[in-house]
Protein backbone atom coordinates (compact mmCIF):
# COMPACT_ATOMS: atom_id res chain seq x y z
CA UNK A 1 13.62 -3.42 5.64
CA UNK A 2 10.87 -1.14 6.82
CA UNK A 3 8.44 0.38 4.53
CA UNK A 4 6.94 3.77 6.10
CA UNK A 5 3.57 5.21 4.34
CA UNK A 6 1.20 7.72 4.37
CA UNK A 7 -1.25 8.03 2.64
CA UNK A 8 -4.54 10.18 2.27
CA UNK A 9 -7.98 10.01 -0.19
CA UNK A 10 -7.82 12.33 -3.23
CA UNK A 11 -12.01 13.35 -3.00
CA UNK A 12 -12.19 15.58 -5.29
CA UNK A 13 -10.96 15.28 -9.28
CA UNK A 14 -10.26 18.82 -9.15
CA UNK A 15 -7.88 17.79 -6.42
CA UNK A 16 -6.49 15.16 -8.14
CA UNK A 17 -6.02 17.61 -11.40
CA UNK A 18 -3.73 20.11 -8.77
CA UNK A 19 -1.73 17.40 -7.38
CA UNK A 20 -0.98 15.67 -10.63
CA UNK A 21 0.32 19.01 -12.06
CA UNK A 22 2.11 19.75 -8.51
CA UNK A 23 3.37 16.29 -9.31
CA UNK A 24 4.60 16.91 -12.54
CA UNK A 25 6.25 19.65 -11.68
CA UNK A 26 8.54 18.70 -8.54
CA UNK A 27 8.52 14.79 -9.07
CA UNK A 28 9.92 12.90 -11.77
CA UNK A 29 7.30 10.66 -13.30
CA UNK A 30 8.26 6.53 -13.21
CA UNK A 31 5.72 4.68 -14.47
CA UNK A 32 2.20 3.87 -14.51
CA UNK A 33 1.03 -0.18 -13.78
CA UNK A 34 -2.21 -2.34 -13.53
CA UNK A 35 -1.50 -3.97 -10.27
CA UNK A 36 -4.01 -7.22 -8.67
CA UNK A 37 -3.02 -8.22 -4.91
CA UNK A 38 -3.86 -11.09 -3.10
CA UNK A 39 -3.70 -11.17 0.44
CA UNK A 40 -3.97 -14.18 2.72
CA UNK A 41 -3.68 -14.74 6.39
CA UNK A 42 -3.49 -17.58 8.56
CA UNK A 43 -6.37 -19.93 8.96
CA UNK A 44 -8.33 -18.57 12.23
CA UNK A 45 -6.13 -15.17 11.77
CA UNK A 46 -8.42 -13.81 9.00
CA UNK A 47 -10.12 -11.26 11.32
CA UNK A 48 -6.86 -10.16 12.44
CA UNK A 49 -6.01 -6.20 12.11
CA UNK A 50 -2.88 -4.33 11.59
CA UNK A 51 -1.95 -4.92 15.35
CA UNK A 52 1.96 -5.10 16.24
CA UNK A 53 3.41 -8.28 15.49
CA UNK A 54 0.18 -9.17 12.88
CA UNK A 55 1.49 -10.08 9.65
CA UNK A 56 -0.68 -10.83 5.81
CA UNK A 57 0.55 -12.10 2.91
CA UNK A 58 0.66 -10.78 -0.57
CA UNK A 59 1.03 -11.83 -3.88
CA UNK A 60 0.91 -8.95 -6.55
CA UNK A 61 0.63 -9.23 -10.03
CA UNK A 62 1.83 -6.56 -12.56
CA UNK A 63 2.53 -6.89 -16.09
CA UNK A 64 3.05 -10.31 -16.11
CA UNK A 65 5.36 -10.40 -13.19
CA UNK A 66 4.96 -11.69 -9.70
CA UNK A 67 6.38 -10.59 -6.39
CA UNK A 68 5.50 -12.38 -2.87
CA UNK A 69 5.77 -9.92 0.27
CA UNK A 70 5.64 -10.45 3.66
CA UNK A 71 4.27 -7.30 5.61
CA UNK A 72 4.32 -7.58 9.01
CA UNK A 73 3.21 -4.52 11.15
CA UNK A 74 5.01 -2.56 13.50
CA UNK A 75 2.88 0.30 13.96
CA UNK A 76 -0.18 1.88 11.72
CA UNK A 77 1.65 2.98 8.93
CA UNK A 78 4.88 1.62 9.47
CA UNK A 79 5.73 -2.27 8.04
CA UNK A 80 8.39 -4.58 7.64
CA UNK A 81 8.43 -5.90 4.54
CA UNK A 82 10.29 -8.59 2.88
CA UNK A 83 9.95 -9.41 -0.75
CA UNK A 84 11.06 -11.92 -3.41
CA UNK A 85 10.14 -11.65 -7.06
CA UNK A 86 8.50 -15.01 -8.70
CA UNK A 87 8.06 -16.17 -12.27
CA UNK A 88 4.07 -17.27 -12.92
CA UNK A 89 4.56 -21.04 -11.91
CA UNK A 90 6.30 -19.97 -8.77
CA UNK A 91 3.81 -17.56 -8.32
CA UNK A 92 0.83 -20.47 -8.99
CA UNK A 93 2.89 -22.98 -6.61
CA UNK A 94 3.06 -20.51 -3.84
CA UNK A 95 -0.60 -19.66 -3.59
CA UNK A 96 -1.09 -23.60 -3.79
CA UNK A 97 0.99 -24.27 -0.95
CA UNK A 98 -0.25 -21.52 0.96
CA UNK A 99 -3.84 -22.49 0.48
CA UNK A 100 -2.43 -25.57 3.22
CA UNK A 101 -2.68 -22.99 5.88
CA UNK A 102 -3.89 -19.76 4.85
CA UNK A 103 -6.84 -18.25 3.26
CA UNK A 104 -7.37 -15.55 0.65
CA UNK A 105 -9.26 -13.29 2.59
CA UNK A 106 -9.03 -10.08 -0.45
CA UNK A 107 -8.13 -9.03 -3.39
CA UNK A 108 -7.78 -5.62 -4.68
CA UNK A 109 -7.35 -4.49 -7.71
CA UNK A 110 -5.92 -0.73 -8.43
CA UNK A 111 -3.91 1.19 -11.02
CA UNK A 112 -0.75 2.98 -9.71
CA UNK A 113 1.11 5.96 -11.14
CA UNK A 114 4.31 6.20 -9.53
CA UNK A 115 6.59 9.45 -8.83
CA UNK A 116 9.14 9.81 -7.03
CA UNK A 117 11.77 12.41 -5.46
CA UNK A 118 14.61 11.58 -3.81
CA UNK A 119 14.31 8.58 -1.50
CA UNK A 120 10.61 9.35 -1.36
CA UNK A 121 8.48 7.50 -3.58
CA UNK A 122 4.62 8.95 -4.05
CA UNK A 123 2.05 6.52 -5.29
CA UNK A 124 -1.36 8.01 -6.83
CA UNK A 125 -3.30 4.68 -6.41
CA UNK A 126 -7.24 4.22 -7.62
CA UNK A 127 -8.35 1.67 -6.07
CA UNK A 128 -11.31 -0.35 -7.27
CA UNK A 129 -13.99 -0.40 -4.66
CA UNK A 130 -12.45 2.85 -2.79
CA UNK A 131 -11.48 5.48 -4.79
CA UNK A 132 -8.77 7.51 -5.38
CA UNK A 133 -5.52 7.69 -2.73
CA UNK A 134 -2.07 9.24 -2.66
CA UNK A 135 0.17 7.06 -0.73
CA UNK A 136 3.77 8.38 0.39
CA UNK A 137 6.16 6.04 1.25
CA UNK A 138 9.79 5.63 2.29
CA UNK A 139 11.89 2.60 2.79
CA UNK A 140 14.78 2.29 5.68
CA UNK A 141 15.15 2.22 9.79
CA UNK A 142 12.35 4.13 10.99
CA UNK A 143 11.75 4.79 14.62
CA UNK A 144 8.25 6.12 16.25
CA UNK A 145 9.39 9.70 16.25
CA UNK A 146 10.44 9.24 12.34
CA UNK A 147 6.84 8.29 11.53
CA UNK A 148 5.43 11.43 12.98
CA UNK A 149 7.66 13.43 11.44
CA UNK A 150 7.37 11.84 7.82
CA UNK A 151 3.63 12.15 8.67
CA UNK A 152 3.76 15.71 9.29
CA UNK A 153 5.84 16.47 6.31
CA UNK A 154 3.74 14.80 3.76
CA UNK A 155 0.73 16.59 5.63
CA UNK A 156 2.60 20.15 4.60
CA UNK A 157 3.93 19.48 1.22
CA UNK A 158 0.35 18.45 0.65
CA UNK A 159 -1.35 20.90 2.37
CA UNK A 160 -2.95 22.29 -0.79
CA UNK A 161 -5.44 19.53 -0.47
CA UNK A 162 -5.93 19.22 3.13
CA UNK A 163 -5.31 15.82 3.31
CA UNK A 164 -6.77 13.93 6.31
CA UNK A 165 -4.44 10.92 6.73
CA UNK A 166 -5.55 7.61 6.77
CA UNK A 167 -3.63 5.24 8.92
CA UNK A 168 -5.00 1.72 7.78
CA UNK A 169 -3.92 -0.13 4.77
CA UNK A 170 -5.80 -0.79 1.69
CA UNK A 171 -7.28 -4.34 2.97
CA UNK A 172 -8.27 -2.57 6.33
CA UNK A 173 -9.96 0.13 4.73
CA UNK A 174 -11.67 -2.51 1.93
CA UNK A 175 -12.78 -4.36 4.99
CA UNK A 176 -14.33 -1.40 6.58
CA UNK A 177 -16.23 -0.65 3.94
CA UNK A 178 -17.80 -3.97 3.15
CA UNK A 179 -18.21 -4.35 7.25
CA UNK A 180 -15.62 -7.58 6.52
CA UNK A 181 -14.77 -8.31 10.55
């Protein structure tokens, strides 16, 4: 399945108080999680950017559960993901085994509040290390021309804030920071 997001930094915390009532108000709330992802890429791959046809690895851990996902990029912004959901030893065997032929190159920690409206799910995400993001995402077939229009529609419903989307992920923007090449 493909995973389609956009997503933009929340700079302000008066911004973030006017789109957490905006929220409130035309979202229904889901729930709000501590969430720690790993993310490994092949050995001599570590380097590698969200290029067509790159893939990383994750391995998240919330509340006690596990779930491995394989995101492989299509385009900035737009992923095909595949998941399965692991108990802890699963969970500890998998990151053995993929410590064979893959490397932990991050991970990030952040706390999620989750909303969601229809098939669109919005994700208010702090992220330790970066700040503060909302992240818009829907799941389906998605063509080029269905990315620029999700893109432009999450730019107007949130046009209070005058977002300035981000196209890279959350371990592209860490590395960025930290000059991680």
């Amino acid at each position: 399945m493909k995973e389609l997001e956009v997503r933009f930094k929340i700079d302000t915390d008066k911004n973030l108080s006017k789109l957490l009532s905006y929220l409130s108000e035309n979202y229904d709330y889901i729930d709000s999680s501590n969430q720690k992802d790993s993310y490994y890429k092949e050995h001599g791959k570590e380097k590698e950017g969200d290029i067509p046809g790159s893939y990383i690895l994750r391995i998240r851990e919330e509340s006690k559960q596990f779930l491995a996902t394989k995101k492989e990029t299509v385009s900035e912004g737009l992923w095909i993901e595949s998941e399965v959901k692991l108990d802890e030893s699963q969970s500890s065997f998998l990151k053995d085994v993929l410590n064979l032929g893959f490397k932990r190159i991050m991970v990030i920690d952040k706390k999620r509040e989750a909303y969601k409206q229809g098939n669109v799910t919005i994700n208010i995400d702090n992220i330790k290390g970066l700040g503060q993001f909302l992240e818009a995402e829907i799941l389906g077939d998605f063509s080029e021309n269905d990315k620029l229009l999700f893109t432009q529609k999450v730019k107007n419903e949130f046009s209070f804030l005058k977002p300035k989307v981000v196209t890279e992920g959350y371990v592209q923007m860490m590395r960025e920071k930290n000059e991680i090449n």
